[in-house]
N, C-alpha and C. Protein backbone atom coordinates (compact mmCIF):
# COMPACT_ATOMS: atom_id res chain seq x y z
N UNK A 1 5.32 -2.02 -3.97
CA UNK A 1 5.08 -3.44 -4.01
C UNK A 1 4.58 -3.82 -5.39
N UNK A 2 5.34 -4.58 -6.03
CA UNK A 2 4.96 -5.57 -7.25
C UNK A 2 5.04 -6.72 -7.40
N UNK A 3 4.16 -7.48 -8.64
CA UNK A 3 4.51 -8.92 -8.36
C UNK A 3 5.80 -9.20 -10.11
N UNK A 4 6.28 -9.96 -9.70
CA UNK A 4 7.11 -10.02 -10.71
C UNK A 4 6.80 -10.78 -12.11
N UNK A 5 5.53 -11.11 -11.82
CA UNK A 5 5.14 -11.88 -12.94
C UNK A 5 3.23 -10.96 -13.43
N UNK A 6 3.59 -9.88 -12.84
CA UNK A 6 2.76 -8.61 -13.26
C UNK A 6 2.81 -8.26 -14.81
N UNK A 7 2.00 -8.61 -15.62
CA UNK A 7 1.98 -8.24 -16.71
C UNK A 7 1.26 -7.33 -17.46
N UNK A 8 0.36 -6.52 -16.59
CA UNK A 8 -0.23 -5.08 -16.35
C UNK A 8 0.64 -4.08 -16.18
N UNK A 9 1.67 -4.31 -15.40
CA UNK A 9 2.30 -3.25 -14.79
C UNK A 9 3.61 -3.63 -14.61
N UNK A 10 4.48 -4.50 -15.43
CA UNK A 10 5.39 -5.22 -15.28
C UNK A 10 6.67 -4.35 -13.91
N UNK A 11 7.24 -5.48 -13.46
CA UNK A 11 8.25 -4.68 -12.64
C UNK A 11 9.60 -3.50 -13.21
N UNK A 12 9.80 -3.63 -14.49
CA UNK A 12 10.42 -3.44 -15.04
C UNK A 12 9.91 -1.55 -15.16
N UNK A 13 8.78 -1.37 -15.20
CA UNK A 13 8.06 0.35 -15.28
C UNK A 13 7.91 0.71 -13.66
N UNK A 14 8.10 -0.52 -13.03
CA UNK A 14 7.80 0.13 -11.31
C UNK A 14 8.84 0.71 -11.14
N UNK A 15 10.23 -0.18 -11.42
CA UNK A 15 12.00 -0.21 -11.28
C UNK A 15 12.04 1.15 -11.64
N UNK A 16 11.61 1.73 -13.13
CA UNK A 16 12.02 2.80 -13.80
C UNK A 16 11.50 3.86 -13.03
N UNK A 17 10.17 4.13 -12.10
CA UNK A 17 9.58 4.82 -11.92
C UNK A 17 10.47 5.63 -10.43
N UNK A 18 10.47 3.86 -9.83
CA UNK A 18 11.51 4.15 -8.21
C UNK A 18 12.87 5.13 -8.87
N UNK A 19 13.45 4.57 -9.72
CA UNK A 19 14.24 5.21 -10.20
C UNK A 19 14.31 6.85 -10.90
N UNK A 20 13.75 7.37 -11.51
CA UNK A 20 13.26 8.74 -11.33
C UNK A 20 12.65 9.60 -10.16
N UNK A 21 12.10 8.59 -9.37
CA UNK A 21 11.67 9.04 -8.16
C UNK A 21 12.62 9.87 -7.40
N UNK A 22 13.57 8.67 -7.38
CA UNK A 22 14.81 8.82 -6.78
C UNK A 22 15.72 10.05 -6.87
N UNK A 23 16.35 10.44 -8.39
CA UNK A 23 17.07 11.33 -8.89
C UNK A 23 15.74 12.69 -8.84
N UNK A 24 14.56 12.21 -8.45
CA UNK A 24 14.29 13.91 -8.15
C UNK A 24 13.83 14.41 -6.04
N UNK A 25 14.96 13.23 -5.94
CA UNK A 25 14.71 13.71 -4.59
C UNK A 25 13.85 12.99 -3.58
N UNK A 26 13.21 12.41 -4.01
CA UNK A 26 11.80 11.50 -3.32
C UNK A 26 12.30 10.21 -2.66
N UNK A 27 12.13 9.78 -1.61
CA UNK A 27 12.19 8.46 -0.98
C UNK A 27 11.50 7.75 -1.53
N UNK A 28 11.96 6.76 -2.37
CA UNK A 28 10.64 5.81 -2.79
C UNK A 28 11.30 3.89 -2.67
N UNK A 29 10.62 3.16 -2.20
CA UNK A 29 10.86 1.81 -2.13
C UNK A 29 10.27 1.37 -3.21
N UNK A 30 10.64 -0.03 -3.51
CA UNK A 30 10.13 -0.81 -4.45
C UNK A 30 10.50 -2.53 -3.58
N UNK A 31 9.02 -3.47 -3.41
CA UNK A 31 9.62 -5.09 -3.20
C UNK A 31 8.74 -5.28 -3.69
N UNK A 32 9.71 -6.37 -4.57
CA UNK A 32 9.25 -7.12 -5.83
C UNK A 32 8.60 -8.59 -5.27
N UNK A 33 7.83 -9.04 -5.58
CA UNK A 33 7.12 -10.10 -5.04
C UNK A 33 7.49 -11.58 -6.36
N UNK A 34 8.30 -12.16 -5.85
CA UNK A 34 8.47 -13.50 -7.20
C UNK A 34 7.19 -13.58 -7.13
N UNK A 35 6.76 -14.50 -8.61
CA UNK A 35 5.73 -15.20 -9.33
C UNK A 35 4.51 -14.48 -9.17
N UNK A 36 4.61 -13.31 -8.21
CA UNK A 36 3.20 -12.41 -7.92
C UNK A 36 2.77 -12.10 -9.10
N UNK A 37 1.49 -11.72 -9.29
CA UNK A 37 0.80 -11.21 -10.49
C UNK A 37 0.29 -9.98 -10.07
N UNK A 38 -0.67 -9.07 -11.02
CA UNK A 38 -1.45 -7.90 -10.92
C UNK A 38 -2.66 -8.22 -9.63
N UNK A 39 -1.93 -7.20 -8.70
CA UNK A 39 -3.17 -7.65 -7.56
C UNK A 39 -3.08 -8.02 -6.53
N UNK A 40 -1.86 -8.71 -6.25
CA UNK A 40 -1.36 -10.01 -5.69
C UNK A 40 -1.68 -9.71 -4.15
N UNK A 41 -1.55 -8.31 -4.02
CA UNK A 41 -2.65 -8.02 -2.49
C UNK A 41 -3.84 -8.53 -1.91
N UNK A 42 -4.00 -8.66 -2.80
CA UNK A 42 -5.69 -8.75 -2.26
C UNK A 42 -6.06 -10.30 -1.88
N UNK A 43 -4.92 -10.88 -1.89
CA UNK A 43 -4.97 -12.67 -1.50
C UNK A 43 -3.81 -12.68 -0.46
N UNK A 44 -3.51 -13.86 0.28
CA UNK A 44 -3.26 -14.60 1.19
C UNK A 44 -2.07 -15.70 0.66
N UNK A 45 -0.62 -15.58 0.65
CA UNK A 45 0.04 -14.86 1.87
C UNK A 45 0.49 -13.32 1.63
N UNK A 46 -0.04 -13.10 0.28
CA UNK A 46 0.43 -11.60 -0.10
C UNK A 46 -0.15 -10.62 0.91
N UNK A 47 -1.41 -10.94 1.13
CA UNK A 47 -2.08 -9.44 1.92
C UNK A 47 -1.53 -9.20 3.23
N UNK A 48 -1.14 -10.05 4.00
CA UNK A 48 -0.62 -10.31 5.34
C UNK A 48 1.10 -9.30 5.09
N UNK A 49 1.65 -10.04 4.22
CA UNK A 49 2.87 -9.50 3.78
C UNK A 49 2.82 -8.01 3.89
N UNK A 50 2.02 -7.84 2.51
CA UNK A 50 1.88 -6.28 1.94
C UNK A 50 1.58 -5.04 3.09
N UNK A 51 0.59 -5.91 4.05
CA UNK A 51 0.69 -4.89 5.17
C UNK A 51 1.96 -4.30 6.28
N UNK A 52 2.51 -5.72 6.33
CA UNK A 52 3.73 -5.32 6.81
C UNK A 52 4.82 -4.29 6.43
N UNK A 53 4.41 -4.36 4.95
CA UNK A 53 5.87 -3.55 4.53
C UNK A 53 5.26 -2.50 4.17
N UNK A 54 3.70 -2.10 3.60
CA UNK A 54 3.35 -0.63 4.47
C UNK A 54 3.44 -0.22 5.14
N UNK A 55 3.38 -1.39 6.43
CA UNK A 55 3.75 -0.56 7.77
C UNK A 55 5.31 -0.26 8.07
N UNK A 56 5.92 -1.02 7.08
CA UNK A 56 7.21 -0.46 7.40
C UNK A 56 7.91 0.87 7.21
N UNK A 57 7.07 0.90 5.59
CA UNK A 57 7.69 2.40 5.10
C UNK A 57 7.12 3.27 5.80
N UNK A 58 6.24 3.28 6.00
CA UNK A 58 5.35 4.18 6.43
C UNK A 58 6.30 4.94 7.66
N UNK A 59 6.21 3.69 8.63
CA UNK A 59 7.37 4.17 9.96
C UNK A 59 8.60 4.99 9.67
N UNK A 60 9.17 4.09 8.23
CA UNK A 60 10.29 5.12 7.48
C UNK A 60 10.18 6.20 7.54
N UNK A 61 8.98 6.58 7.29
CA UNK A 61 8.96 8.31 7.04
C UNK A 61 8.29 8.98 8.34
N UNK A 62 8.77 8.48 9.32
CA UNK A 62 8.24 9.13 10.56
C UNK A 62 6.49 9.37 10.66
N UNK A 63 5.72 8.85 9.94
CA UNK A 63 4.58 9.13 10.14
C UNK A 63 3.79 8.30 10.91
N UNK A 64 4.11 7.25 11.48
CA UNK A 64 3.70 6.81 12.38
C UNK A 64 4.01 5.74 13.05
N UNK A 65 4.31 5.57 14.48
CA UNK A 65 5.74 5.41 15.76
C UNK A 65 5.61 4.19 15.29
């Protein structure tokens, strides 16, 4: 999870990262959050969101039903 207007951590080094992830084998997601900034969790409607799609991957990987 990133915000796209992250300028700490721009999306652009998350993209690259999913992407190596990837070619060494690793399941990795990336959702990009428009206009989000550094953080963007920790507020409202992001935090509500963000949990969801932890809980999604998470289920992805069979770790919990």
């Amino acid at each position: 999870l990133t915000g796209a207007a992250d300028t700490t951590t721009p999306a652009a080094i998350i993209e690259s990262f999913v992407a190596k992830m990837r070619l060494a084998g690793n399941h990795c997601e990336v959702v990009v959050y428009p206009d989000a900034k550094h953080s963007f969790f920790n507020h409202e409607p992001y935090g509500s969101q963000t949990l969801v799609e932890v809980t999604r991957f998470v289920r992805s990987l069979g770790w919990i039903p």
